[in-house]
Protein backbone atom coordinates (compact mmCIF):
# COMPACT_ATOMS: atom_id res chain seq x y z
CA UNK A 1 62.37 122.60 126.03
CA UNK A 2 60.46 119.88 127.37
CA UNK A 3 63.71 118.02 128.36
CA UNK A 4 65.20 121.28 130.37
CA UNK A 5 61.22 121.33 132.43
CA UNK A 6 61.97 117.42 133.22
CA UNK A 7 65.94 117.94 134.49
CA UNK A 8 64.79 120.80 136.12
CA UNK A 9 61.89 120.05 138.15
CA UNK A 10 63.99 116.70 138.97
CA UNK A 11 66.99 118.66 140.57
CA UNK A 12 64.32 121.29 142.20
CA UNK A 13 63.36 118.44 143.95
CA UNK A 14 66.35 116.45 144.55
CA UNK A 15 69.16 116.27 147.53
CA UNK A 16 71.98 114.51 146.25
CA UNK A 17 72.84 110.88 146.85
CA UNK A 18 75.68 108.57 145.64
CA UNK A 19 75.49 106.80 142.37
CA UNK A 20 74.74 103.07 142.62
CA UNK A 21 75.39 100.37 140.41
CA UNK A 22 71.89 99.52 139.73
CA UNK A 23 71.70 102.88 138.26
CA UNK A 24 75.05 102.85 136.09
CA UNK A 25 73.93 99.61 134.80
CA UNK A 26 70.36 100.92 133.56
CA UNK A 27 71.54 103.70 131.99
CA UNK A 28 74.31 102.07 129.87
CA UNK A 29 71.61 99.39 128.75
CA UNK A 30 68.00 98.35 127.60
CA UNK A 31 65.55 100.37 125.74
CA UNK A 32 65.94 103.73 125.12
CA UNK A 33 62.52 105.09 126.96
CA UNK A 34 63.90 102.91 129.89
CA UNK A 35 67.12 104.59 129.89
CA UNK A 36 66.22 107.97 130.10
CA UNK A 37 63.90 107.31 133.06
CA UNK A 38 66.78 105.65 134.88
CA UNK A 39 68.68 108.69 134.17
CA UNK A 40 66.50 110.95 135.22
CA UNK A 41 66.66 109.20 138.77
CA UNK A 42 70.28 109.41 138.74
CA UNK A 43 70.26 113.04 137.87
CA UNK A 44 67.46 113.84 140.90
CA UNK A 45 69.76 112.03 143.67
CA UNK A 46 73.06 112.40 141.58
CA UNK A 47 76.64 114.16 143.06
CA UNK A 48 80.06 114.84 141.69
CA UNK A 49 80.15 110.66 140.69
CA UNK A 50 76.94 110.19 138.81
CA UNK A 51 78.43 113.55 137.13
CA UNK A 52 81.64 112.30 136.10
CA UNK A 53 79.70 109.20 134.68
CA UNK A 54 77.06 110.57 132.56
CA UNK A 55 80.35 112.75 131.10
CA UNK A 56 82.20 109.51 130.16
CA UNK A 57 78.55 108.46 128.47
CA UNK A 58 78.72 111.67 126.69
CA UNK A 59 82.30 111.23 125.59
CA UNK A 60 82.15 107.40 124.45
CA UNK A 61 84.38 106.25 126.97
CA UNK A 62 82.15 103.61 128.57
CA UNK A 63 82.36 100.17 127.58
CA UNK A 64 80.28 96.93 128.99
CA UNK A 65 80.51 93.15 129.47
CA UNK A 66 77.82 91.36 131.24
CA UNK A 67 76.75 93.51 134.11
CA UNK A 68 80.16 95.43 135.08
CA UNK A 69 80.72 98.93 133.71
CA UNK A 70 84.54 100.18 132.36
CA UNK A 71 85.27 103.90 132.55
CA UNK A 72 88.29 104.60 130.46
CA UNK A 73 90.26 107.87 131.23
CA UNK A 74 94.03 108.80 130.90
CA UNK A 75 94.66 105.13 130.08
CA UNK A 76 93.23 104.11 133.10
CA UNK A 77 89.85 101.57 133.63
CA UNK A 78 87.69 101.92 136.46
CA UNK A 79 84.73 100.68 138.16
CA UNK A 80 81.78 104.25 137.55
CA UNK A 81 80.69 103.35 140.99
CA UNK A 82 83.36 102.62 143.35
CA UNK A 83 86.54 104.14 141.37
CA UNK A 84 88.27 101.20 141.79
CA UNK A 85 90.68 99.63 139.07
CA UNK A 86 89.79 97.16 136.62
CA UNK A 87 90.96 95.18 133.87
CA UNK A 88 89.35 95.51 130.65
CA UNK A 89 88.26 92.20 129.05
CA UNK A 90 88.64 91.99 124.85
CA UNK A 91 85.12 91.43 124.64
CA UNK A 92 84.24 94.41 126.23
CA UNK A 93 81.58 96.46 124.16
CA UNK A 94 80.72 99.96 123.65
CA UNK A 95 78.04 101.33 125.46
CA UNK A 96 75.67 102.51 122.47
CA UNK A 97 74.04 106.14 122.24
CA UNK A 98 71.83 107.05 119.95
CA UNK A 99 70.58 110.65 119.27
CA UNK A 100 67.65 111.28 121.53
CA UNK A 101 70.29 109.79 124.27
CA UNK A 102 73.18 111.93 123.56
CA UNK A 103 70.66 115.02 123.79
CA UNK A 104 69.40 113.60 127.14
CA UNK A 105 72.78 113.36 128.31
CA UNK A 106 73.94 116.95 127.38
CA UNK A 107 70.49 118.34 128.74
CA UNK A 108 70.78 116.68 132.17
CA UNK A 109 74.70 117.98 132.17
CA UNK A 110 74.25 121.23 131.51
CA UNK A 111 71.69 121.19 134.59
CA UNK A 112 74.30 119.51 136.71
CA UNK A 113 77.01 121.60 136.54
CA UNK A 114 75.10 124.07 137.37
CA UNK A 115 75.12 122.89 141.28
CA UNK A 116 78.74 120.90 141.22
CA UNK A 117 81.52 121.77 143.90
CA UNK A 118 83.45 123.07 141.02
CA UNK A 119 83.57 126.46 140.88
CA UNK A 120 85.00 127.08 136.96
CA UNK A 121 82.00 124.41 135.80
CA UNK A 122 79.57 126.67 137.80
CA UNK A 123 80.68 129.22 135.99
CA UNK A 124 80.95 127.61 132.96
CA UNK A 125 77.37 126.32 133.03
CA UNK A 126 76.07 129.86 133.40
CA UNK A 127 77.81 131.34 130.55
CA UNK A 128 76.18 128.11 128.69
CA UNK A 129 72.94 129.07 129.65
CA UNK A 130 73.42 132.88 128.88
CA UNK A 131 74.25 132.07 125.60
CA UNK A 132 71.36 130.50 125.10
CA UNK A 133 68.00 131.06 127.39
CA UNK A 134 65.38 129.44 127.43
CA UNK A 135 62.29 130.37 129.79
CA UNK A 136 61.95 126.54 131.29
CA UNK A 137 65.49 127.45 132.92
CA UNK A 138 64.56 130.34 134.51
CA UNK A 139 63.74 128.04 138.28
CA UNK A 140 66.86 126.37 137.88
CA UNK A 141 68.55 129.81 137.23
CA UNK A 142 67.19 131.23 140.47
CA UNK A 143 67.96 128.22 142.50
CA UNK A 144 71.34 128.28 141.59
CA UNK A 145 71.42 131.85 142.30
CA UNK A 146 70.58 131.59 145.71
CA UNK A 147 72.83 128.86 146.56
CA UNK A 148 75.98 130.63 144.79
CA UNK A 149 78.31 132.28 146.87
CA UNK A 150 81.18 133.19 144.15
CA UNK A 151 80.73 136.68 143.01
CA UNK A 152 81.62 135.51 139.46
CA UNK A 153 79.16 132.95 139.11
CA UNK A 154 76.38 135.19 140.60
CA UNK A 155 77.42 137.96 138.42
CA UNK A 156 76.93 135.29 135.15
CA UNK A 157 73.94 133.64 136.57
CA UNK A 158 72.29 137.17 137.36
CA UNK A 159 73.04 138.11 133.62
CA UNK A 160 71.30 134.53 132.59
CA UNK A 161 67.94 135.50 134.43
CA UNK A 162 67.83 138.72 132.38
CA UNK A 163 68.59 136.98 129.43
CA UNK A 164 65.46 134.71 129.97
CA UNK A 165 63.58 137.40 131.08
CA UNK A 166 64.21 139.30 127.70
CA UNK A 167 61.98 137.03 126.37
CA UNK A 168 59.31 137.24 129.27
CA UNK A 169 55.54 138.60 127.92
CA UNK A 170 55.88 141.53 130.66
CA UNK A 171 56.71 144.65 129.44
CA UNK A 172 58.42 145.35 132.25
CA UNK A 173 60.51 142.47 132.79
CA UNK A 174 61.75 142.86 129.85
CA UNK A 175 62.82 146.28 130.21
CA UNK A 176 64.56 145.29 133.50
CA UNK A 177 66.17 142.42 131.66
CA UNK A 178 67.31 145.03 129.27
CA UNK A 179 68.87 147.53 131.78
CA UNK A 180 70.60 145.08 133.58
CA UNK A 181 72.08 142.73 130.12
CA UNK A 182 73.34 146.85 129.73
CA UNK A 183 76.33 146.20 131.86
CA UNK A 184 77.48 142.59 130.13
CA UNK A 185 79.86 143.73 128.09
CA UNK A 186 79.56 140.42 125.88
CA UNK A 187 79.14 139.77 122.32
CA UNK A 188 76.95 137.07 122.70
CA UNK A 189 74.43 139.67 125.31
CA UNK A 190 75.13 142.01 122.27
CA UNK A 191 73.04 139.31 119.87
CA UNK A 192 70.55 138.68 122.57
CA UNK A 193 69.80 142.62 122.24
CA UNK A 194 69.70 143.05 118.77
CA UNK A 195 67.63 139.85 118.07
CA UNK A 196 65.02 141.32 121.08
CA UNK A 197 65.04 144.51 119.60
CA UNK A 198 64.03 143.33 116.14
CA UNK A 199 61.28 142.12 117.29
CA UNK A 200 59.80 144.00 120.02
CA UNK A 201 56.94 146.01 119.55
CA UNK A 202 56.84 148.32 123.15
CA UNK A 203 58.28 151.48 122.82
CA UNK A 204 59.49 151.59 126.11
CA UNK A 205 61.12 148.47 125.88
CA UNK A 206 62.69 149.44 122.72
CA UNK A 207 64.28 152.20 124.39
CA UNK A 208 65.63 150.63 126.82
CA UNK A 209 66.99 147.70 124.38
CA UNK A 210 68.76 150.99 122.44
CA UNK A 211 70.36 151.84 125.27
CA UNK A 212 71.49 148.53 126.65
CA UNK A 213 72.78 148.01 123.23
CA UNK A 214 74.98 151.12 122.84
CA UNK A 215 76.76 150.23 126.49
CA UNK A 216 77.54 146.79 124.97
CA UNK A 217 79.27 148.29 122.34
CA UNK A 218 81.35 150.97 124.17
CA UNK A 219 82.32 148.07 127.05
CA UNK A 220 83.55 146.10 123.27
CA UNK A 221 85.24 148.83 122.33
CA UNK A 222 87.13 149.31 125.53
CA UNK A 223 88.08 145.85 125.79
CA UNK A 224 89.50 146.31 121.84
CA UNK A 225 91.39 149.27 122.13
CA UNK A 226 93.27 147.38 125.54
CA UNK A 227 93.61 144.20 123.44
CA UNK A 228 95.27 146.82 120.67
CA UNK A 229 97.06 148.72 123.24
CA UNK A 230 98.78 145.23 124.85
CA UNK A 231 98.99 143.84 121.21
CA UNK A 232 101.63 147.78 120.51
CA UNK A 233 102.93 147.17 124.09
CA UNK A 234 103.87 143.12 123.39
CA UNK A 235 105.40 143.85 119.66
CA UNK A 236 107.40 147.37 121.27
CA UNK A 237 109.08 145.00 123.57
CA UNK A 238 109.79 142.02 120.98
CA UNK A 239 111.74 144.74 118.69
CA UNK A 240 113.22 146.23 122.00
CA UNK A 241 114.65 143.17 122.83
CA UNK A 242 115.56 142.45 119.03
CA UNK A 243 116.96 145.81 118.98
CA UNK A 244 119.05 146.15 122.09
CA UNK A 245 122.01 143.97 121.40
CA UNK A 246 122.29 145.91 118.40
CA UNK A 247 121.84 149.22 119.77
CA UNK A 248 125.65 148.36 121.18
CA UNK A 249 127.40 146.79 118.30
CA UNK A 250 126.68 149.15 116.05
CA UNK A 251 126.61 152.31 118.62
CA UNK A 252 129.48 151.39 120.03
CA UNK A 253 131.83 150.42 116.49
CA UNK A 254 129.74 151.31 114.20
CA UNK A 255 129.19 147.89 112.60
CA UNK A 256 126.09 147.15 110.14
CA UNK A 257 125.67 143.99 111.51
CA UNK A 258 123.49 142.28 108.67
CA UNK A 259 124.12 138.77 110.77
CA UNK A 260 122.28 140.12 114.30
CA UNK A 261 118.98 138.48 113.01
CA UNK A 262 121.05 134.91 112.39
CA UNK A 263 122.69 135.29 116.07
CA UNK A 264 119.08 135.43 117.34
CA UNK A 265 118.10 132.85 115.41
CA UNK A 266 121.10 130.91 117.08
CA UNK A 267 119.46 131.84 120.74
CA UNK A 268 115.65 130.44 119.22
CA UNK A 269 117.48 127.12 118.25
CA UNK A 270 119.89 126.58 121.56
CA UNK A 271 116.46 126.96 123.24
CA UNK A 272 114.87 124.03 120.86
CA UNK A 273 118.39 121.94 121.65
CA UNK A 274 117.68 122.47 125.15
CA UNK A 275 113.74 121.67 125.34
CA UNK A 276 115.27 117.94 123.53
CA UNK A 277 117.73 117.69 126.34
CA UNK A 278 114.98 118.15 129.24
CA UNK A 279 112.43 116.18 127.11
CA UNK A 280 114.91 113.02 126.44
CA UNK A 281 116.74 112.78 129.76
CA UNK A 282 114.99 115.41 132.26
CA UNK A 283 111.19 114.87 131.51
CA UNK A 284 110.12 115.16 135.24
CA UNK A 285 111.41 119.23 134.65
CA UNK A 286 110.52 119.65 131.33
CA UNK A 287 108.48 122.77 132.61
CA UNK A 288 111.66 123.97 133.93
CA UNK A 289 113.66 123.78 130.61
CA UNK A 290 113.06 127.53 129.66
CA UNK A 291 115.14 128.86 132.76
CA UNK A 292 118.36 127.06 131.82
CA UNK A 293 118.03 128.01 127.90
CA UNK A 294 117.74 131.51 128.69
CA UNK A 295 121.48 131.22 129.20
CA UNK A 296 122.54 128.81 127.39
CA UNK A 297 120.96 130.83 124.49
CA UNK A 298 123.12 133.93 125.70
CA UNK A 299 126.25 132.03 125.89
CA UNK A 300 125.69 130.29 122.65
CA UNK A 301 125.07 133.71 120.86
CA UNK A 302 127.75 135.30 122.42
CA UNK A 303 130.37 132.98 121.45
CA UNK A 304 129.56 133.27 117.94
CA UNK A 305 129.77 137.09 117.73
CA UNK A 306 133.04 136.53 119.77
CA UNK A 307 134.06 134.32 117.17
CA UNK A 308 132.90 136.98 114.60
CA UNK A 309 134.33 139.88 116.27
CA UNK A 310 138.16 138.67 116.85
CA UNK A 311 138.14 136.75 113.26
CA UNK A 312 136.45 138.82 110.67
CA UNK A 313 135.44 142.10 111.73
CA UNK A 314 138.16 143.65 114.10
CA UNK A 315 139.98 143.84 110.69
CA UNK A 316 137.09 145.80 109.12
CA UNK A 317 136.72 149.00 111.74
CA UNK A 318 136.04 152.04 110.17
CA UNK A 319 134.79 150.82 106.32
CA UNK A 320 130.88 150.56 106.99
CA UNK A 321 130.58 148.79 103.51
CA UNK A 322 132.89 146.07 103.72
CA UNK A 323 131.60 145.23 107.03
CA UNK A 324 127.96 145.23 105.68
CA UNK A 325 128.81 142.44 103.06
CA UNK A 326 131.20 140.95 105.50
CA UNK A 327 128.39 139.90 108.04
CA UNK A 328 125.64 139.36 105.42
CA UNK A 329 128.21 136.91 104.07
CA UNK A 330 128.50 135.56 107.67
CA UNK A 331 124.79 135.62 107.79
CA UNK A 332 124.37 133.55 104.57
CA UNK A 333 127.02 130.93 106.14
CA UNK A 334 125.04 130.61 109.34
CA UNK A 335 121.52 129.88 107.49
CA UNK A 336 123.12 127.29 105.52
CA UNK A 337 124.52 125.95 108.71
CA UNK A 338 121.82 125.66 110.90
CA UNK A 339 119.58 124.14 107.49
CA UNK A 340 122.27 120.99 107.62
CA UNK A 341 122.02 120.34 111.21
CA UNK A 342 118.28 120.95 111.70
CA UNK A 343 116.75 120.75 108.42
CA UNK A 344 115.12 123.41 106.33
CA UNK A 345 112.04 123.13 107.87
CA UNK A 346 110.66 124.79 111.20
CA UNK A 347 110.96 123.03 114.12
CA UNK A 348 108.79 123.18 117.19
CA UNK A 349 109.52 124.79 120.47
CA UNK A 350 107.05 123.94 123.24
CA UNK A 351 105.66 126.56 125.88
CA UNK A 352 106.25 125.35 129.52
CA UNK A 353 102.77 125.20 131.03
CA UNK A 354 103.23 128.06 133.12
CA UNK A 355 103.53 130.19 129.70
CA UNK A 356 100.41 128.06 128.27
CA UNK A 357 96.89 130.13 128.69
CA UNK A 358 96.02 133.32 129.27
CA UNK A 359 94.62 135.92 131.35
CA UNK A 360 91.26 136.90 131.01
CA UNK A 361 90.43 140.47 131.88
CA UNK A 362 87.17 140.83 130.21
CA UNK A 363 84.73 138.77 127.95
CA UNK A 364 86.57 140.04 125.05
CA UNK A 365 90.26 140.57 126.19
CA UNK A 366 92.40 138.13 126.82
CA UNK A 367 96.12 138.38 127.60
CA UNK A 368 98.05 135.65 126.93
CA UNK A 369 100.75 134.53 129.42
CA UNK A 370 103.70 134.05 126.89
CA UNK A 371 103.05 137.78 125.74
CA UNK A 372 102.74 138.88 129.03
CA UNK A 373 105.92 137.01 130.36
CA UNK A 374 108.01 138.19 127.07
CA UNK A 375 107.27 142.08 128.30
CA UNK A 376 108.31 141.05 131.35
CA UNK A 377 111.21 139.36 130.19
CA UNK A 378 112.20 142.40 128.28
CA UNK A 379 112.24 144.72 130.77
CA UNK A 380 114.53 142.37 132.92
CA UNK A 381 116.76 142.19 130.20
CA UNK A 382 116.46 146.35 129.54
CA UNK A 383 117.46 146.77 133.64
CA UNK A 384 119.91 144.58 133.78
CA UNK A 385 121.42 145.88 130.08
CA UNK A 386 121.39 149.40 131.75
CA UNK A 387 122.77 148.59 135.49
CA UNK A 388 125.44 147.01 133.82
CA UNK A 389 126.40 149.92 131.58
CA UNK A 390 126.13 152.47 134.18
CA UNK A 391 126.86 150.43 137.24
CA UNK A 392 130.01 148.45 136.51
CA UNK A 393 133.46 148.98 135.28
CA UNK A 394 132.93 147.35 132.29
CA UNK A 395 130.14 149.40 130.79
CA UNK A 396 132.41 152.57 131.86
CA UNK A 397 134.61 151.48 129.08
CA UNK A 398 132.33 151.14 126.91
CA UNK A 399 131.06 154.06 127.56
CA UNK A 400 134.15 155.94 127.50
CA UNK A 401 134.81 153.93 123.94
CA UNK A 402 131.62 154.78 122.66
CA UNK A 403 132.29 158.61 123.15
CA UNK A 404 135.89 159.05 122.45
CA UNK A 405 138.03 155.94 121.18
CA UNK A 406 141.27 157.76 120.98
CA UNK A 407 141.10 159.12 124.48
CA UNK A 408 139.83 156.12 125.87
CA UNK A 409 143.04 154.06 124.25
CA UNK A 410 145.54 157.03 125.65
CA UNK A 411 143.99 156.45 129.13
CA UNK A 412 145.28 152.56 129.20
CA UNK A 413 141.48 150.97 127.92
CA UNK A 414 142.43 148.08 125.94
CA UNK A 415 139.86 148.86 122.95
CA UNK A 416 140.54 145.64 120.99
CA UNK A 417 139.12 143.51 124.18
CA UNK A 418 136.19 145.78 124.89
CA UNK A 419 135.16 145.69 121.04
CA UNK A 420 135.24 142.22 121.57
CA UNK A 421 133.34 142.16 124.75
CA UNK A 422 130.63 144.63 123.82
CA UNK A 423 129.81 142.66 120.49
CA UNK A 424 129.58 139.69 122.50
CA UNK A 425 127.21 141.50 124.89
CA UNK A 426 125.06 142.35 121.81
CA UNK A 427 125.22 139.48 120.35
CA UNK A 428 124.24 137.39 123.80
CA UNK A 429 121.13 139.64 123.61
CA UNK A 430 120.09 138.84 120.21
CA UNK A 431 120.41 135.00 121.84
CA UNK A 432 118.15 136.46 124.51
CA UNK A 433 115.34 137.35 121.79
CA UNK A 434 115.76 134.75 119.89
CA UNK A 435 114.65 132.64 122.78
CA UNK A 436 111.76 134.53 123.44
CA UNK A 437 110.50 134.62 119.96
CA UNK A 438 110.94 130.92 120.23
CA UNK A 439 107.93 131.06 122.66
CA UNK A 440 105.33 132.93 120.39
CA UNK A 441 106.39 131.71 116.90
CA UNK A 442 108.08 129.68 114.63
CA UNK A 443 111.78 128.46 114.84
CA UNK A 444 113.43 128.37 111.58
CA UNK A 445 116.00 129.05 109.78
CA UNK A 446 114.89 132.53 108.40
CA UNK A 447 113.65 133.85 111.66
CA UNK A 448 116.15 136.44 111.82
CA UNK A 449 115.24 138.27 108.26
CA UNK A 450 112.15 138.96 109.20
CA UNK A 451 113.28 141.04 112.22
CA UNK A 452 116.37 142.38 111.03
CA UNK A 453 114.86 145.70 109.13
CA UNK A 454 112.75 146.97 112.19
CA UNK A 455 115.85 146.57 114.12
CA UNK A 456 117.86 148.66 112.02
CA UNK A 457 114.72 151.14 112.30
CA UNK A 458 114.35 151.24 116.08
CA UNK A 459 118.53 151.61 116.12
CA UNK A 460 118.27 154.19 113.74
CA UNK A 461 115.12 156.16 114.70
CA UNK A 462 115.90 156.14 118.66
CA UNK A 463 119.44 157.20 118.29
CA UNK A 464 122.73 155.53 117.63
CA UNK A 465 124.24 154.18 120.56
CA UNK A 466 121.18 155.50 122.83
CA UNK A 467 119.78 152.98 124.65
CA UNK A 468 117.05 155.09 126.09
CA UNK A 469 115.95 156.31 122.47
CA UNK A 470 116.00 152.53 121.67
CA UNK A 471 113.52 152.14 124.07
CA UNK A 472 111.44 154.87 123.22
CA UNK A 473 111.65 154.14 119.31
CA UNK A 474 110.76 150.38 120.05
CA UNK A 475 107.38 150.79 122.35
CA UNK A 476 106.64 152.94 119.77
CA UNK A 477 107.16 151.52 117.01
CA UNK A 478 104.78 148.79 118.36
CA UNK A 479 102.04 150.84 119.33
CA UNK A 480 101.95 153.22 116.27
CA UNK A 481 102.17 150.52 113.98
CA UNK A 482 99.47 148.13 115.45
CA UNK A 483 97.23 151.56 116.13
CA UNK A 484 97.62 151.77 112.77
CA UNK A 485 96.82 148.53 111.45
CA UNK A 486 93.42 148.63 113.12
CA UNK A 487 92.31 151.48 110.32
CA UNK A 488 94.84 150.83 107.47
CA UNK A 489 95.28 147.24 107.26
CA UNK A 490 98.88 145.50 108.22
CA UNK A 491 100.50 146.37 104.89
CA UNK A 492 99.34 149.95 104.74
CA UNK A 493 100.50 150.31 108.58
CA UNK A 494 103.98 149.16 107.93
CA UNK A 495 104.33 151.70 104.46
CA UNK A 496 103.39 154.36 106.80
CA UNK A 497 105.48 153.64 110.04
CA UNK A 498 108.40 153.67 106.93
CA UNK A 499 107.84 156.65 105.32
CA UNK A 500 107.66 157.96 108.91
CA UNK A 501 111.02 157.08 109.80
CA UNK A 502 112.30 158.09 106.74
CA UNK A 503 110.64 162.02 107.12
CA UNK A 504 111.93 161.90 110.79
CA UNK A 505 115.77 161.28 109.80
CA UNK A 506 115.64 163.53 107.54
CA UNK A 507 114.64 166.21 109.83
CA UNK A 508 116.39 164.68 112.75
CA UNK A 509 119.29 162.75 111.17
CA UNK A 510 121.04 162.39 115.11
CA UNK A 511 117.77 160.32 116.30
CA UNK A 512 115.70 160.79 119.00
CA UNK A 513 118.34 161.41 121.11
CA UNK A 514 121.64 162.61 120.07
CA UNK A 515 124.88 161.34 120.87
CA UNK A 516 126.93 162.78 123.65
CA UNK A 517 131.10 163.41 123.24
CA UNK A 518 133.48 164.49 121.54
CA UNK A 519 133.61 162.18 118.36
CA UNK A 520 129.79 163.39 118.17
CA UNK A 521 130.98 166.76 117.68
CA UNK A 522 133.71 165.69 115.27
């Protein structure tokens, strides 16, 4: 505490003036009780500079030789004073910290931040010192609070006044500290509370600590059942996109397509063959590579259940069985492909940096961009999937295949060449969700079998050959199961999302939504 009342009464009193060499240079060297004075002058005139230096102190990545200071950062070695480029000498030594230095140092940056032209370090400063108050902050807390002008930061720094004040001998500033900690919805404010509470002996204030406490929780709560809610919403649309292309193949021909899983594990790998390309010969647009594997992953996919389609299966139409051990066969051959040209273990796919981070909505509740993105990515994929089938000449046929094969054959529809066409369709998706997995998870091998069961489910529950009951079974799918999984446990959740299903088909054997035509009515 002592420390904070010495950085504090030193900025309280300070305007801020450059860092000079002189200064650098006593800090870095001498005796210890010498140091800390010269830092303390640095800190009372300090800016952004003497900042940035006392953080390279803190980090180790100062060295000395004679009287000239090297800052090393990003494999770069400059002057702390001017910023100007040096070369570091061999001999160069490390500046040496001991303990009571390396706790001056954090002490007197903590303080600083608090009043640099940063405004995330502002705010990260506050949230430092709401975590922990102490009452020798509370000045520099209401300094920095009237010289803040971001709503954020005041909003923390208010909420770090209160927290000292919790700890105030007034009654009554404590109770204020209370009601206003009431609306930090926070689980470190939550601690604050309870630890206050335990030991506080007015009843009013007690009260008022109850009641603080319980809004803390319910603002927790809320921000869990969103982070559930997105969590449903993110898997629905993973198993929509996993379930789309197969929504058509076996809609449309009726295929058990055990292999769909191994064409999207096809997509996740083009996309790790592309991320190599951009890394080795394209590294300046390396955060560019997703765009172009999105369809190369289609293409890739597609060509395979082309390949599939016109060499195995068009032989197999209407016996389910054979074609079920037919493309688990198929599915077998493609594992043990992609095992000899990759390897058997997982490789890694990197996140472009505008997929890296998240999105945070409130202290606890945070939405991560690649799960955001994905959603967003599926419901691209879902629009374009449905203009195409109800929009263009090609999903007519298909349609008109889907519903009545024998007319659709007597009307002139070549229905060799759409079979082909729509399987390749469904199998380009499965490239398209193999990519995105590639973003959130592992690449390997067996990616597809652990997918290829809820597929068949969402297929199955929404309808066969529905595309709207697809989506419909798939969102919720997710949010049932993960709703679940909060009270039950994962395995639990998944046992009853099963035996679910299985009540539902038998009641309901059509789906969700039943299929439309004559050969439905056959």
């Amino acid at each position: 505490m002592t420390r904070w009342v010495l950085w504090i009464g030193l900025l309280l009193a300070s305007s801020a003036h450059a860092l000079t060499a002189e200064q650098a240079l006593a800090i870095a060297r001498g005796e210890t009780d010498a140091r800390i004075e010269a830092l303390g002058q640095a800190v009372a005139e300090g800016d952004d500079k003497t900042a940035a230096y006392l953080q390279a102190l803190a980090d180790e990545a100062v060295k000395i030789k004679e009287t000239q200071l090297f800052v090393l950062r990003d494999d770069k070695v400059t002057d702390p004073v001017t910023g100007a480029a040096l070369n570091l000498p061999d001999d160069a030594e490390d500046v040496m910290l001991n303990n009571r230095l390396r706790g001056e140092l954090d002490t007197a940056l903590a303080a600083m931040r608090l009043f640099s032209t940063d405004v995330q370090q502002r705010l990260q400063s506050a949230q430092a010192l709401l975590k922990e108050p102490q009452a020798a902050q509370r000045a520099l807390v209401e300094k920095a609070l009237a010289a803040e002008n971001d709503p954020a930061v005041r909003a923390v720094l208010q909420q770090a006044l209160a927290a000292v004040d919790l700890s105030s001998p007034e009654a009554a500033q404590r109770r204020a500290a209370a009601q206003v900690l009431a609306a930090s919805a926070q689980p470190d404010v939550l601690l604050l509370l309870n630890q206050q509470l335990a030991q506080e002996e007015d009843v009013s204030v007690k009260s008022a600590l109850k009641i603080a406490i319980e809004q803390v929780k319910r603002g927790l709560q809320l921000g869990e059942n969103l982070g559930t809610l997105f969590t449903g919403l993110s898997l629905g649309s993973i198993l929509l996109l996993v379930a789309l292309g197969l929504a058509i193949t076996y809609g449309l021909m009726g295929v058990i397509n055990m292999a769909h899983g191994e064409l999207m594990m096809i997509g996740a790998y083009a996309t790790y063959v592309v991320q190599g390309l951009f890394r080795s010969h394209l590294p300046g647009l390396f955060d560019y590579y997703l765009l172009a594997a999105v369809p190369v992953a289609f293409a890739a996919s597609a060509l395979v259940g082309a390949l599939m389609e016109r060499t195995i299966l068009k032989h197999l139409y209407g016996r389910p069985l054979e074609t079920l051990l037919a493309t688990w066969g198929i599915s077998l051959i493609l594992m043990q492909a992609v095992r000899s040209l990759f390897g058997a273990q997982n490789v890694g796919v990197e996140n472009p940096s505008w997929m890296s981070g998240s999105i945070q909505l409130m202290s606890n509740l945070q939405l991560p961009w690649n799960r955001v993105l994905i959603i967003g990515f599926a419901a691209a994929v879902l629009l374009g999937m449905s203009l195409l089938i109800a929009k263009t000449r090609l999903g007519l046929f298909v349609r008109g295949v889907t519903q009545n094969r024998p007319m659709a054959s007597c009307m002139g529809i070549n229905t060799a060449r759409i079979d082909t066409y729509a399987f390749a369709l469904g199998s380009g998706i499965a490239g398209l969700a193999g990519c995105a997995l590639s973003q959130i998870g592992n690449v390997g091998p067996d990616l597809g079998q652990n997918y290829i069961v809820d597929a068949f489910m969402v297929v199955v529950l929404g309808g066969v050959g529905q595309l709207a009951g697809t989506v419909y079974a798939a969102l919720g799918l997710g949010l049932v199961n993960k709703l679940l999984e909060g009270w039950t446990g994962a395995v639990l959740a998944k046992i009853a999302v099963l035996v679910f299903i299985i009540v539902f088909i038998q009641k309901r054997p059509q789906g969700i939504f039943a299929m439309k035509g004559r050969s439905a009515e056959a």
